[in-house]
Protein backbone atom coordinates (compact mmCIF):
# COMPACT_ATOMS: atom_id res chain seq x y z
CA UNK A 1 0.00 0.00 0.00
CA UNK A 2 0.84 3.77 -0.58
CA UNK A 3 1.35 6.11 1.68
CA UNK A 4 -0.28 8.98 0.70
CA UNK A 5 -0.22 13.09 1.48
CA UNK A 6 -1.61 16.27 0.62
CA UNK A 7 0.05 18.79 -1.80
CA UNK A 8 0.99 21.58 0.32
CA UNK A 9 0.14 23.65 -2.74
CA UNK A 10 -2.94 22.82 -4.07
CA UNK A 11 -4.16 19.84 -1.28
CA UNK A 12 -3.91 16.86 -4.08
CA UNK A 13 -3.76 13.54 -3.23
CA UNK A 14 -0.20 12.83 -3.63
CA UNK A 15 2.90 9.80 -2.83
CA UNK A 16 4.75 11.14 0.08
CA UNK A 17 7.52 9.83 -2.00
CA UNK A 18 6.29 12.81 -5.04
CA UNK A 19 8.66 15.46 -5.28
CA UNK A 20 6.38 17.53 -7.78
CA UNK A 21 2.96 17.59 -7.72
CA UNK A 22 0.75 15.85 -10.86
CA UNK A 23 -1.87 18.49 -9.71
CA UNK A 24 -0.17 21.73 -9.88
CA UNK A 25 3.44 20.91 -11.14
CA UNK A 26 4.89 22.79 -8.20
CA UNK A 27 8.31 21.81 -7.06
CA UNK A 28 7.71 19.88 -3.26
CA UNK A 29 10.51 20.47 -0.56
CA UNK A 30 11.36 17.03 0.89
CA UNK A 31 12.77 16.65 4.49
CA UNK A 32 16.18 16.08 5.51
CA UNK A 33 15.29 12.96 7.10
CA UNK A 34 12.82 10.80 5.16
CA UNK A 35 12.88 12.26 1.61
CA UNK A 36 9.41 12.60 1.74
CA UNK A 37 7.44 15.85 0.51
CA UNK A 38 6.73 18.32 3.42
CA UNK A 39 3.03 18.79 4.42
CA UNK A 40 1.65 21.72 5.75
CA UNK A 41 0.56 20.44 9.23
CA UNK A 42 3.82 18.92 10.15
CA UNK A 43 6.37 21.50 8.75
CA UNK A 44 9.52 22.77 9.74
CA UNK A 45 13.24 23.18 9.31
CA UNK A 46 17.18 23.37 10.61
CA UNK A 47 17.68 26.26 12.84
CA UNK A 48 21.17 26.57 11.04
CA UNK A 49 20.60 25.88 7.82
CA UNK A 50 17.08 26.12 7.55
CA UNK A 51 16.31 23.16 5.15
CA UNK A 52 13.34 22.10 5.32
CA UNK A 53 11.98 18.92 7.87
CA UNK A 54 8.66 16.95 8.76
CA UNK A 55 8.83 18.44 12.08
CA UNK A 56 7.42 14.79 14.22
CA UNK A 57 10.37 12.96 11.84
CA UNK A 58 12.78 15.61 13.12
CA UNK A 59 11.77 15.38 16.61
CA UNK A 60 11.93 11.89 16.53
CA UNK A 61 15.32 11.51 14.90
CA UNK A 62 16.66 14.26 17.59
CA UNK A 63 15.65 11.50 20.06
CA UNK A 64 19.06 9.51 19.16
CA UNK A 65 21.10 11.94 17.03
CA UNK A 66 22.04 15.44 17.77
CA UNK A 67 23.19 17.09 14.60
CA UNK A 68 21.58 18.08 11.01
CA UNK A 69 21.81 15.62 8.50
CA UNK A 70 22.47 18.23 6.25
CA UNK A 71 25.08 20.76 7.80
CA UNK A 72 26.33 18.99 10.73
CA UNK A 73 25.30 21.18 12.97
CA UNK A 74 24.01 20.52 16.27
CA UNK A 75 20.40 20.87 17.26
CA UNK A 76 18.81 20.97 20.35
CA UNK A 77 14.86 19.92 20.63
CA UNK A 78 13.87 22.80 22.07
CA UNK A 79 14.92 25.05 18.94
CA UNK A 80 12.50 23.58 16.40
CA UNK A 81 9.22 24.76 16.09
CA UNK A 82 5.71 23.54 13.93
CA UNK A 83 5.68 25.52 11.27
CA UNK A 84 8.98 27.34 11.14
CA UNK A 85 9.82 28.24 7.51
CA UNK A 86 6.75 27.31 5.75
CA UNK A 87 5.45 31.00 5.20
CA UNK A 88 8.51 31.60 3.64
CA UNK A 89 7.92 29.03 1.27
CA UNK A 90 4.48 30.08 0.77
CA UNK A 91 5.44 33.66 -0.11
CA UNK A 92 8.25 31.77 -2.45
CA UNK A 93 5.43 29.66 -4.14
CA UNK A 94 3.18 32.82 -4.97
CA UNK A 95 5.84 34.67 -6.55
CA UNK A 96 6.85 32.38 -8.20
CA UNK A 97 3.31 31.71 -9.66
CA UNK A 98 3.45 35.84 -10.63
CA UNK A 99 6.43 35.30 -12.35
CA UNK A 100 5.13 32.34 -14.13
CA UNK A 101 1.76 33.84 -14.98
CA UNK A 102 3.76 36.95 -16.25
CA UNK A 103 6.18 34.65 -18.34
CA UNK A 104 3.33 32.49 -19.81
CA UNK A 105 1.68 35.13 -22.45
CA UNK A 106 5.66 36.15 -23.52
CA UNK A 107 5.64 31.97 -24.49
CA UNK A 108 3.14 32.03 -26.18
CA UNK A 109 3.82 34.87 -28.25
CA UNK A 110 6.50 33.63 -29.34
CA UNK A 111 5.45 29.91 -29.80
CA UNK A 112 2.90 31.76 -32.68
CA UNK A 113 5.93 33.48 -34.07
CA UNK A 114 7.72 30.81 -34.47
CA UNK A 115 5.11 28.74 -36.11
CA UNK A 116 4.13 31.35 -38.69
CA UNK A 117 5.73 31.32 -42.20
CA UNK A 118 8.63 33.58 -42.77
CA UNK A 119 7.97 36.27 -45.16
CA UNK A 120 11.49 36.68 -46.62
């Protein structure tokens, strides 16, 4: 059976194991500990290097190791926190869908460009 999450973009049914989501095609952070795709109600990061974490996984692996995976630095229990870093993300993942939405009409301008006949 697979285990299964919510997009913490657009709330679609996803794999944990998905790393971009079929719904939405946004980019997922993964945690520093499974791999899996973050979910909104169990976010959080590194207090030193601030990648990101499913904050029970990170609590749980801080039961028997003391440093980041990621940048070797130590970390105590009481410095992670639910939610720390994921409204950065989500201001990240809107302007990055302004950009896109900006981007999209320049495409396809020049997609029909492309595709007429030259007149030379």
């Amino acid at each position: 059976m697979m285990d299964i999450s919510l997009c913490p973009q657009c709330s679609a049914t996803l794999s944990v194991t998905d790393l971009i989501c079929t719904s939405c095609e946004t980019q997922l952070p993964f945690c520093i500990i499974t791999g899996y795709h973050l979910i909104i109600d169990d976010w959080t990061q590194c207090p030193s290097c601030h990648f990101p974490a499913l904050y029970s996984k990170l609590k749980e692996y801080l039961l028997t190791e003391t440093h980041c995976p990621m940048c070797d630095q130590e970390i105590s229990p009481h410095t992670i926190f639910l939610n720390a870093g994921l409204n950065e993300w989500t201001k990240q993942q809107q302007r990055f869908k302004k950009m896109k939405s900006k981007r999209k009409p320049l495409i396809e301008e020049n997609l029909v460009s492309l595709n007429e006949p030259d007149k030379n």
